[in-house]
C-alpha atoms as a PDB file:
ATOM      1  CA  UNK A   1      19.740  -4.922  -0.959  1.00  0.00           C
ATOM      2  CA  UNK A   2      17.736  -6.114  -4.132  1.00  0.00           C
ATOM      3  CA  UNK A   3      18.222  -4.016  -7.160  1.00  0.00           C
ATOM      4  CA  UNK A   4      14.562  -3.662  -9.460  1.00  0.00           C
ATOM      5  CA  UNK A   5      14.734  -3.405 -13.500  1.00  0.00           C
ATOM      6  CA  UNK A   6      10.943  -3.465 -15.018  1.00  0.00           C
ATOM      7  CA  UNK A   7      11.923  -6.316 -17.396  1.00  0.00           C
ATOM      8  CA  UNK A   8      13.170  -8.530 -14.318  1.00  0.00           C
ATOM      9  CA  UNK A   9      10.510  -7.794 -11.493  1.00  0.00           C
ATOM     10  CA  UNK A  10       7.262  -7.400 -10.516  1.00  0.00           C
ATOM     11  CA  UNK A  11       6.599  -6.164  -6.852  1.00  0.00           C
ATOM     12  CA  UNK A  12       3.090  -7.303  -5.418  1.00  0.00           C
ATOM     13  CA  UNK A  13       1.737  -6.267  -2.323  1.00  0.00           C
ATOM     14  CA  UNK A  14       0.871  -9.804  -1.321  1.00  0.00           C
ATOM     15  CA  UNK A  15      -0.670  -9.319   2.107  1.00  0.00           C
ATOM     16  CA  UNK A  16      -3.988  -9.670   0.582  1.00  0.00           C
ATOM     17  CA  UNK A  17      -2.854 -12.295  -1.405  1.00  0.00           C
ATOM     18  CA  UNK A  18      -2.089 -13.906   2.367  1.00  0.00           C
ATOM     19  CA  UNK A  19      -5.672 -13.470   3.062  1.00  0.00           C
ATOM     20  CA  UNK A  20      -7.076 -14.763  -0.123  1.00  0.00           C
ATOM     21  CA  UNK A  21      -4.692 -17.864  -0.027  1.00  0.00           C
ATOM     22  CA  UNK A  22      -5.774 -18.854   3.376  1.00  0.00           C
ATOM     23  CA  UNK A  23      -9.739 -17.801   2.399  1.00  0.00           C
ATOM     24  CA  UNK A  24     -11.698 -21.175   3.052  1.00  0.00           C
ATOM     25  CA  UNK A  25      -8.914 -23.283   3.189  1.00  0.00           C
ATOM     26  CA  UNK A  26      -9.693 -27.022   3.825  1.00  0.00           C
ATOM     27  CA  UNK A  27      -7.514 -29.223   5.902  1.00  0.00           C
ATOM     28  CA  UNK A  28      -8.182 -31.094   9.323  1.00  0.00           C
ATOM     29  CA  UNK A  29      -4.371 -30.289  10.651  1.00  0.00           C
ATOM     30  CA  UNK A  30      -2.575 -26.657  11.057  1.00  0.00           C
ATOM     31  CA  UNK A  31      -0.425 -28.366   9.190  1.00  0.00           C
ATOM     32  CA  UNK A  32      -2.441 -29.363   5.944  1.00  0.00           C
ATOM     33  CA  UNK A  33      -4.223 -25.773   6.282  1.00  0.00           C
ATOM     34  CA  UNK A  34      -0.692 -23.933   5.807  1.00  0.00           C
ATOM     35  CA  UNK A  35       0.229 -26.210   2.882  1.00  0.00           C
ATOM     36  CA  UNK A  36      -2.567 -25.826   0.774  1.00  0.00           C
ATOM     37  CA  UNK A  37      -2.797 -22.485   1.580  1.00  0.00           C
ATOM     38  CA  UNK A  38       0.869 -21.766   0.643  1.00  0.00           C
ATOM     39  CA  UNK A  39       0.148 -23.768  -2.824  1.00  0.00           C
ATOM     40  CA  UNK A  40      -2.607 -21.169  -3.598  1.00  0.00           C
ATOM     41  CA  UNK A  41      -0.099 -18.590  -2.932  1.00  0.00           C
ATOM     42  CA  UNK A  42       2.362 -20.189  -4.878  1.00  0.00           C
ATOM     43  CA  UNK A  43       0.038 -20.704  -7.961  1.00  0.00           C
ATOM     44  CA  UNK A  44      -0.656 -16.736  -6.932  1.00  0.00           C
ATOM     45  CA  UNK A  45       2.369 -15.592  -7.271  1.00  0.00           C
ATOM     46  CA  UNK A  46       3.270 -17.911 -10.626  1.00  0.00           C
ATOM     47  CA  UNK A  47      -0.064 -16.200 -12.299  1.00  0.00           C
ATOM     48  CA  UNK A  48       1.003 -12.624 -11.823  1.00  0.00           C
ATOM     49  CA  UNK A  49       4.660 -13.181 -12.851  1.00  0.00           C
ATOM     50  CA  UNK A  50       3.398 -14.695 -15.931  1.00  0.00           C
ATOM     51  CA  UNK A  51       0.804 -11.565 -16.590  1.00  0.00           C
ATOM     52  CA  UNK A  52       3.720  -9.313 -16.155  1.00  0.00           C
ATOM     53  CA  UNK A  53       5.537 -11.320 -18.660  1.00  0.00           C
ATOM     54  CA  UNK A  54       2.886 -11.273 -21.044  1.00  0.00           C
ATOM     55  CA  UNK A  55       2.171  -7.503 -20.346  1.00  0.00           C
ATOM     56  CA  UNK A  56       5.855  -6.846 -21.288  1.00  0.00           C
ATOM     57  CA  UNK A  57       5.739  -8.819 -23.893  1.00  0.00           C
ATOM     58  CA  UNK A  58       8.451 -11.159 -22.753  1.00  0.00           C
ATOM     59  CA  UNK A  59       9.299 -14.840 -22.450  1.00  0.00           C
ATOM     60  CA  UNK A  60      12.324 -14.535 -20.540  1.00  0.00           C
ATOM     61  CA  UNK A  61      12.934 -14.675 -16.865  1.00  0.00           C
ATOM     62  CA  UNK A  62      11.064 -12.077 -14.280  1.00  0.00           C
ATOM     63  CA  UNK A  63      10.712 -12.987 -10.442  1.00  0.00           C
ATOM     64  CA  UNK A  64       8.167 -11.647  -8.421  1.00  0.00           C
ATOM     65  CA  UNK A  65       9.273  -9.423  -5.143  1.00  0.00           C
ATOM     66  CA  UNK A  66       6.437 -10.726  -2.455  1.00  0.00           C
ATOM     67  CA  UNK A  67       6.134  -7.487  -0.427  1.00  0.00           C
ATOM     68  CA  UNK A  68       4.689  -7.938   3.092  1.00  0.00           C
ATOM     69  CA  UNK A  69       3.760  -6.254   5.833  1.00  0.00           C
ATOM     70  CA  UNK A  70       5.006  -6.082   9.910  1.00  0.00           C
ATOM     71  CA  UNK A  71       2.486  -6.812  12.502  1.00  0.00           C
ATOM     72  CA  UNK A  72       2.579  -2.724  13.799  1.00  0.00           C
ATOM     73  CA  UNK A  73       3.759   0.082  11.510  1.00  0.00           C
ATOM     74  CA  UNK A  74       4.794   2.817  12.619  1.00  0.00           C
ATOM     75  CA  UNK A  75       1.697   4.317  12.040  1.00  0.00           C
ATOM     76  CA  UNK A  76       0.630   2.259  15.239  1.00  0.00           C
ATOM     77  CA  UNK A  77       3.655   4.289  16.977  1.00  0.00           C
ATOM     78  CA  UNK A  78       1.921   7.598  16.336  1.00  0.00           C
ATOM     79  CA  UNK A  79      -2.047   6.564  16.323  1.00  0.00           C
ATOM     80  CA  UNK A  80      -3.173   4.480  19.016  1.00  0.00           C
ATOM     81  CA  UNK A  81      -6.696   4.189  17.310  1.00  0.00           C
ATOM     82  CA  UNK A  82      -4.536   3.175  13.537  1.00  0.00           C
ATOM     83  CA  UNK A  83      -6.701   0.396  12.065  1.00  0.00           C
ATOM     84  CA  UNK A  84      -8.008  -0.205  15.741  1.00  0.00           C
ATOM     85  CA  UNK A  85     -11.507  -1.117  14.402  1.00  0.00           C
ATOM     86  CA  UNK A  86     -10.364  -4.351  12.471  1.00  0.00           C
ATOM     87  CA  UNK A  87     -11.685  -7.587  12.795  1.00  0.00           C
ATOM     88  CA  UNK A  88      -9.374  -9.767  14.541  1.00  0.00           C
ATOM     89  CA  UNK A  89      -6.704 -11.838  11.806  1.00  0.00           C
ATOM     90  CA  UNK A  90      -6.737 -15.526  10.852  1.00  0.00           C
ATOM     91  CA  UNK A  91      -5.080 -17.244  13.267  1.00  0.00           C
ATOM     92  CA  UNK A  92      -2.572 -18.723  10.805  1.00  0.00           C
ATOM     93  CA  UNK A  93      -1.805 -15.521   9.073  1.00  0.00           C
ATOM     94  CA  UNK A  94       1.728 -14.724  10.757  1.00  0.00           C
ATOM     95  CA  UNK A  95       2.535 -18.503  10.200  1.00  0.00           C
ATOM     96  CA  UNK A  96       2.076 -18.504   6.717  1.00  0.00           C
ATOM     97  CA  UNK A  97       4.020 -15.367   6.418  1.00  0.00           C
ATOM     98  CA  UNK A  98       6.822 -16.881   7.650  1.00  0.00           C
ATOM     99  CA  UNK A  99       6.556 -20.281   5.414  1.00  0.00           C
ATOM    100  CA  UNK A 100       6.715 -17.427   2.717  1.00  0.00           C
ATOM    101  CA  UNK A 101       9.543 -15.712   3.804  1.00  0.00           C
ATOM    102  CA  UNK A 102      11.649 -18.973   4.849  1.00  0.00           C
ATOM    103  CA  UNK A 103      10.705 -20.562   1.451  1.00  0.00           C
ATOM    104  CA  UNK A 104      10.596 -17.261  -1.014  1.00  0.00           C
ATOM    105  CA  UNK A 105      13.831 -16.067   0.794  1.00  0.00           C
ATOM    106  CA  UNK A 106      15.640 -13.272  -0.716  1.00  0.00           C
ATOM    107  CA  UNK A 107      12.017 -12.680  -3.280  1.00  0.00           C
ATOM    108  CA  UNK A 108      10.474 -11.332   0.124  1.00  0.00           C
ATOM    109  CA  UNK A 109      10.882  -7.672   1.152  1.00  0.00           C
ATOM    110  CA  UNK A 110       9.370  -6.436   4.755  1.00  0.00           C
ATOM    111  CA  UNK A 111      10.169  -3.930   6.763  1.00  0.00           C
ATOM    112  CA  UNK A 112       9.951  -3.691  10.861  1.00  0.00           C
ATOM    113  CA  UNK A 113       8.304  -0.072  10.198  1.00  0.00           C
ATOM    114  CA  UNK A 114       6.057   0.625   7.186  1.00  0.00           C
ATOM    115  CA  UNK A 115       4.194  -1.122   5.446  1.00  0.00           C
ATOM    116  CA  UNK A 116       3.944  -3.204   1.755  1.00  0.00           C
ATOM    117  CA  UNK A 117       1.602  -0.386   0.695  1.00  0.00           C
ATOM    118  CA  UNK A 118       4.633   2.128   1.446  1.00  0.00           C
ATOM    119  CA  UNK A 119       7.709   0.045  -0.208  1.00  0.00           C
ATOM    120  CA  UNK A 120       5.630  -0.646  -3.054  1.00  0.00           C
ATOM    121  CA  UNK A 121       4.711   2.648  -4.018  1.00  0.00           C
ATOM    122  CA  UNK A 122       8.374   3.518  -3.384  1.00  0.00           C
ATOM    123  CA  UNK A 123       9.199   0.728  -6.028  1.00  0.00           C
ATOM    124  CA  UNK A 124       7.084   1.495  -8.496  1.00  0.00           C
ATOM    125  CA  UNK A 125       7.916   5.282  -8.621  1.00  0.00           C
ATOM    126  CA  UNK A 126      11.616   4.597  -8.357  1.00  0.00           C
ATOM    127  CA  UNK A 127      12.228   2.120 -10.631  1.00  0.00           C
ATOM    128  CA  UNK A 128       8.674   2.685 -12.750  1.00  0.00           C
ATOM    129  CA  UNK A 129       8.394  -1.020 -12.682  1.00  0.00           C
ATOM    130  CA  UNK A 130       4.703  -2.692 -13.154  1.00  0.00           C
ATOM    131  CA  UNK A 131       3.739  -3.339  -9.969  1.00  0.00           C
ATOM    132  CA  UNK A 132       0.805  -5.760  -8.291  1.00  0.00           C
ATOM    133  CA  UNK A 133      -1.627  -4.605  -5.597  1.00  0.00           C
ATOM    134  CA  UNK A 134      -5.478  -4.933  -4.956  1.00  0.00           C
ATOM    135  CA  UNK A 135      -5.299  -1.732  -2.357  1.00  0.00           C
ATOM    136  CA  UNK A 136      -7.043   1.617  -3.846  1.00  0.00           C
ATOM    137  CA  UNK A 137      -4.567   4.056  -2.119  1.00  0.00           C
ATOM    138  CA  UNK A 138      -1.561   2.704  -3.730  1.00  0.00           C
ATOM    139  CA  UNK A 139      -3.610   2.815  -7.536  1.00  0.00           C
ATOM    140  CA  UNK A 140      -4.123   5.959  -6.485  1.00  0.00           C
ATOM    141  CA  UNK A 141      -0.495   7.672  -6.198  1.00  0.00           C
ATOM    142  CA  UNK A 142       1.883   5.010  -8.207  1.00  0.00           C
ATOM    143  CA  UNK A 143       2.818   5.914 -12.134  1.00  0.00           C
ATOM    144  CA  UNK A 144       2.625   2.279 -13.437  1.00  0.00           C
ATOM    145  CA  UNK A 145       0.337  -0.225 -14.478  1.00  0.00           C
ATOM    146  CA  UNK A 146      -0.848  -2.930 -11.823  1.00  0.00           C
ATOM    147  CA  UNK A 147      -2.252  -5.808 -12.316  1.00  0.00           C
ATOM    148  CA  UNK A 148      -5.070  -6.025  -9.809  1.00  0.00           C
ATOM    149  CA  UNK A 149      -4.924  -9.611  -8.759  1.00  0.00           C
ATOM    150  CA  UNK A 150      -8.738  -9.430  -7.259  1.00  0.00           C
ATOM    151  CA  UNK A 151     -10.228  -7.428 -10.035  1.00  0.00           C
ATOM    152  CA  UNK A 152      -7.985  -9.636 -12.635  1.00  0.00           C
ATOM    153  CA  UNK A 153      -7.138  -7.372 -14.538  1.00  0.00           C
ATOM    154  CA  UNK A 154      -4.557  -4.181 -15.273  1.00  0.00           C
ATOM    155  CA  UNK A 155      -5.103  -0.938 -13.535  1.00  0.00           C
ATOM    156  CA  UNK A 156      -3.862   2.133 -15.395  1.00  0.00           C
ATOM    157  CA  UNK A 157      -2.361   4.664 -13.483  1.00  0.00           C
ATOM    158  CA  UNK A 158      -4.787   7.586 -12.594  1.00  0.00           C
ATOM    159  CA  UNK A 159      -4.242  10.604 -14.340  1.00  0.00           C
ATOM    160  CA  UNK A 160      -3.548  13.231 -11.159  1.00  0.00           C
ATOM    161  CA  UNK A 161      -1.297  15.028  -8.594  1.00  0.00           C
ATOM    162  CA  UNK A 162      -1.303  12.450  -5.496  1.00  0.00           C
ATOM    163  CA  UNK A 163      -0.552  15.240  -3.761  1.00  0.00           C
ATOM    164  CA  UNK A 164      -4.051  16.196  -4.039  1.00  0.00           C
ATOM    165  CA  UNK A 165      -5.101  12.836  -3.566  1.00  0.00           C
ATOM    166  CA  UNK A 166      -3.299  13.526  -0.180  1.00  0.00           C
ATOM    167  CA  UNK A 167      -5.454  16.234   0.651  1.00  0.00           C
ATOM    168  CA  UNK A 168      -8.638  14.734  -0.145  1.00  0.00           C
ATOM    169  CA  UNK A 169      -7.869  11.355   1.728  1.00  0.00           C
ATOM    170  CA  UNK A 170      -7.011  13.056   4.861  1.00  0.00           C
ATOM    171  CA  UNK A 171      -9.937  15.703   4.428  1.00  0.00           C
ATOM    172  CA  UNK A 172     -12.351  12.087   4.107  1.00  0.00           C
ATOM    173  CA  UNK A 173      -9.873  10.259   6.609  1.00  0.00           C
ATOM    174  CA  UNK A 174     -10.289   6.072   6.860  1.00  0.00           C
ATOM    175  CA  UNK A 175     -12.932   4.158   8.683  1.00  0.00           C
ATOM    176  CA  UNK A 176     -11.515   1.192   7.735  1.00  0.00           C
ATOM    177  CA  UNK A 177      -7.632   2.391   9.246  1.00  0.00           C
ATOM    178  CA  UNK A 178      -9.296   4.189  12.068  1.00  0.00           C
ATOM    179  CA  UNK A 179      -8.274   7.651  10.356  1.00  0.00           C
ATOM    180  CA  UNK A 180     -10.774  10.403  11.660  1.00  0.00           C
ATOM    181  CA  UNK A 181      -9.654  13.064   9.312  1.00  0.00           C
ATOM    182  CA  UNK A 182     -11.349  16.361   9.112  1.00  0.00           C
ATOM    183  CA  UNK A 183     -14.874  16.984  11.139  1.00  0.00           C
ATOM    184  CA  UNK A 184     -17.936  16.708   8.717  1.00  0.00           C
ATOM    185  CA  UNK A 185     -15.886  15.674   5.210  1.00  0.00           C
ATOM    186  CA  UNK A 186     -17.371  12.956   3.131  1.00  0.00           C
ATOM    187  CA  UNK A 187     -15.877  12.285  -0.050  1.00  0.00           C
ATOM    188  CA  UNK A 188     -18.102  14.974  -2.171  1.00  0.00           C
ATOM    189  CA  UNK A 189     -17.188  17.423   0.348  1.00  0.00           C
ATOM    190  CA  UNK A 190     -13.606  16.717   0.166  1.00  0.00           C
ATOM    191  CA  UNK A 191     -14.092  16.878  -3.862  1.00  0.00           C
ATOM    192  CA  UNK A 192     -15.066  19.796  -3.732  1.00  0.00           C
ATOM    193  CA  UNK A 193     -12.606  21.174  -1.541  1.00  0.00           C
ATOM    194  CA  UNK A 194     -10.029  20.523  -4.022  1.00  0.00           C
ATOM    195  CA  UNK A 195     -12.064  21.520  -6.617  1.00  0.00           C
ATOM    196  CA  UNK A 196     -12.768  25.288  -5.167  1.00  0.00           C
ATOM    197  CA  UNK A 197      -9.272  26.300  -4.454  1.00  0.00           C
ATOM    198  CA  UNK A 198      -8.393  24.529  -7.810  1.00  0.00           C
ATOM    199  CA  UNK A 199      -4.409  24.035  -7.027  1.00  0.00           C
ATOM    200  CA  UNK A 200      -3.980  27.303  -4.546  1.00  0.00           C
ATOM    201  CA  UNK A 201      -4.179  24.967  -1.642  1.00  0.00           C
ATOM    202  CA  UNK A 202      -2.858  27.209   1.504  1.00  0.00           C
ATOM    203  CA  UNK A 203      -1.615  25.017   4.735  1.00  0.00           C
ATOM    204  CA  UNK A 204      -3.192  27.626   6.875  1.00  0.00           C
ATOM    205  CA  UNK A 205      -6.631  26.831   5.443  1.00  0.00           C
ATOM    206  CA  UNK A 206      -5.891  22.798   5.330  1.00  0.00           C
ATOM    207  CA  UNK A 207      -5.314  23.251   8.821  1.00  0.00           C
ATOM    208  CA  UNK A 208      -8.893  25.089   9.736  1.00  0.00           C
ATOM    209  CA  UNK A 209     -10.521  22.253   8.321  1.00  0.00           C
ATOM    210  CA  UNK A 210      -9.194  20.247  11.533  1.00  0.00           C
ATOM    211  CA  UNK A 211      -9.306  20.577  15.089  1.00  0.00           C
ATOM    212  CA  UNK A 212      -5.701  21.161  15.665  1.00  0.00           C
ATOM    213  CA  UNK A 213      -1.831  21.639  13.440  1.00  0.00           C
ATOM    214  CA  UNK A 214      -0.820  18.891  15.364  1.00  0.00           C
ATOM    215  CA  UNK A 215      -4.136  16.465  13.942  1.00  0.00           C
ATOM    216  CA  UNK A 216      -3.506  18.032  10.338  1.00  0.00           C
ATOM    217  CA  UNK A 217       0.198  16.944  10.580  1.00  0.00           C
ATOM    218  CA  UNK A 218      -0.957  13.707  12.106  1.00  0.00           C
ATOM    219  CA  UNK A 219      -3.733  12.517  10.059  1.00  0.00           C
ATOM    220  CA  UNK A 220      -1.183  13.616   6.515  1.00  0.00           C
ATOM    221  CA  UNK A 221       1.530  11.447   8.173  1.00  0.00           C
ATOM    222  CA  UNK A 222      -1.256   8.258   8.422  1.00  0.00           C
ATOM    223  CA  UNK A 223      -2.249   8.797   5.024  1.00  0.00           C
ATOM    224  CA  UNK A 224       0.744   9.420   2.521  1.00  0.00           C
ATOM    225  CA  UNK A 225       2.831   6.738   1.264  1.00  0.00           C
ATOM    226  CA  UNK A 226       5.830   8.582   0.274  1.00  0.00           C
ATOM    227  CA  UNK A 227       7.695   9.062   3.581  1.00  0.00           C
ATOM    228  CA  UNK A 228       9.841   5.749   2.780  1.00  0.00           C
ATOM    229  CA  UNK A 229      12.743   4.810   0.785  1.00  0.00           C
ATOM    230  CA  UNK A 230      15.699   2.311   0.433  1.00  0.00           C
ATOM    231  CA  UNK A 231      18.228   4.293   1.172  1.00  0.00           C
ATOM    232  CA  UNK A 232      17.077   6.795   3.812  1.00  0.00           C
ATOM    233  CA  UNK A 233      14.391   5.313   5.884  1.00  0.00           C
ATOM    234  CA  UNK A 234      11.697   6.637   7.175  1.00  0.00           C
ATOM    235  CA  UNK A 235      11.621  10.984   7.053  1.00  0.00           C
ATOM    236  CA  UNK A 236       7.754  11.666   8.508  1.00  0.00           C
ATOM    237  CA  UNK A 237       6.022  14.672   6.803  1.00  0.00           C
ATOM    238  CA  UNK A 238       6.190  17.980   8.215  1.00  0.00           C
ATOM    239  CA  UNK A 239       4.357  21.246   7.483  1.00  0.00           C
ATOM    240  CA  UNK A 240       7.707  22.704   4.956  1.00  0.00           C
ATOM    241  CA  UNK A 241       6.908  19.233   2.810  1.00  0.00           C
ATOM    242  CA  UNK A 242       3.838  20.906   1.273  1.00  0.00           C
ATOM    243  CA  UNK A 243       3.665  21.471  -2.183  1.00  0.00           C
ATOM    244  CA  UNK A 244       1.580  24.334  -3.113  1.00  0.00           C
ATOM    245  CA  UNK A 245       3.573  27.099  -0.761  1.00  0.00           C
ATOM    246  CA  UNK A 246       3.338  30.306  -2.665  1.00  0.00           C
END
């Protein structure tokens, strides 16, 4: 099991750093494809751990944890419509992966059930190590910098409860995931949800926003990123996880 000290590591969620190292790739062979796209992902990796160094205000040793991603979550166990709606993936994503994790060895860290976006928010509010990740959810509910390896540049935490972030999220739900979430919710309606009921969020009401309990439950269990850890697994969320019970 690796141990995480915020003067040693830096986690990144690299599966978009997969993408962007394979992104117009040249090479006439499979072969010469994967190996310039793993040098791009090398370099990658090499230019975060030295912003996190800088950041820190070290020059000593820190090693990047390359955090990927399973083919199916089990989000896909409980949604058969979770991220559905994708484009189809670059052929040579999966082998990369695995040049990655044969090469990187014990620096990689995936899971068979959840996803980087889960272990790395897990990380970060663990450990409160800076983290790297382009994805807006996890900026959205982790209490450390990241160093946004798109934008190219550090992300501050954001200043508010995630569990309301939670309950706006699955009020809007996720084209992009294939999450429906509540019927007629954009995100200024869902805003202003949360901003009527100003912290007195009842279940009971959360629930009339949706067609069902069971779709509530459902759609808070695709969204949250919490339900992870280390040392216990997975624990889905249930109704008595809610935070604003009276």
């Amino acid at each position: 099991m690796l141990s995480f000290h915020k003067l040693s590591h830096i986690p990144i969620d690299a599966d978009s750093l997969i993408f962007k190292a394979l992104y117009n790739v040249e090479g006439s062979t499979k072969k010469e494809v994967l190996e310039e796209a793993y040098r791009r992902f090398v370099g990658m990796i090499k230019n975060i751990e030295y912003r996190a160094r800088k950041e820190l205000g070290i020059a000593g040793f820190l090693e990047a944890v390359i955090i990927l991603s399973p083919d199916k979550s089990f989000r896909n166990a409980i949604s058969q419509t979770y991220k559905g709606n994708r484009q189809p993936k670059d052929p040579y994503i999966n082998e990369l992966k695995k040049i990655v994790y044969s090469r990187y060895g014990k620096q990689v860290l995936v899971s068979p059930i959840v996803e980087a976006d889960d272990i790395i928010v897990y990380i970060s509010n663990t450990y409160r190590t800076l983290i790297s990740a382009y994805d807006k959810d996890v900026l959205n509910v982790t209490k450390e910098k990241s160093w946004n390896y798109m934008k190219k540049k550090w992300e501050e935490p954001l200043k508010q409860n995630p569990e309301i972030w939670y309950i706006k999220q699955c009020l809007m739900g996720d084209t992009t995931d294939g999450i429906k979430g509540a019927k007629g919710f954009g995100k200024d309606k869902a805003q202003d949800y949360v901003d009527m009921w100003k912290g007195n969020y009842s279940w009971s009401h959360f629930v009339s926003q949706f067609k069902s309990e069971d779709e509530a439950i459902l759609t808070m269990r695709l969204i949250r990123m919490d339900q992870w850890s280390i040392e216990k697994g997975l624990k889905l969320w249930t109704p008595a996880d809610w935070k604003f019970n009276p």
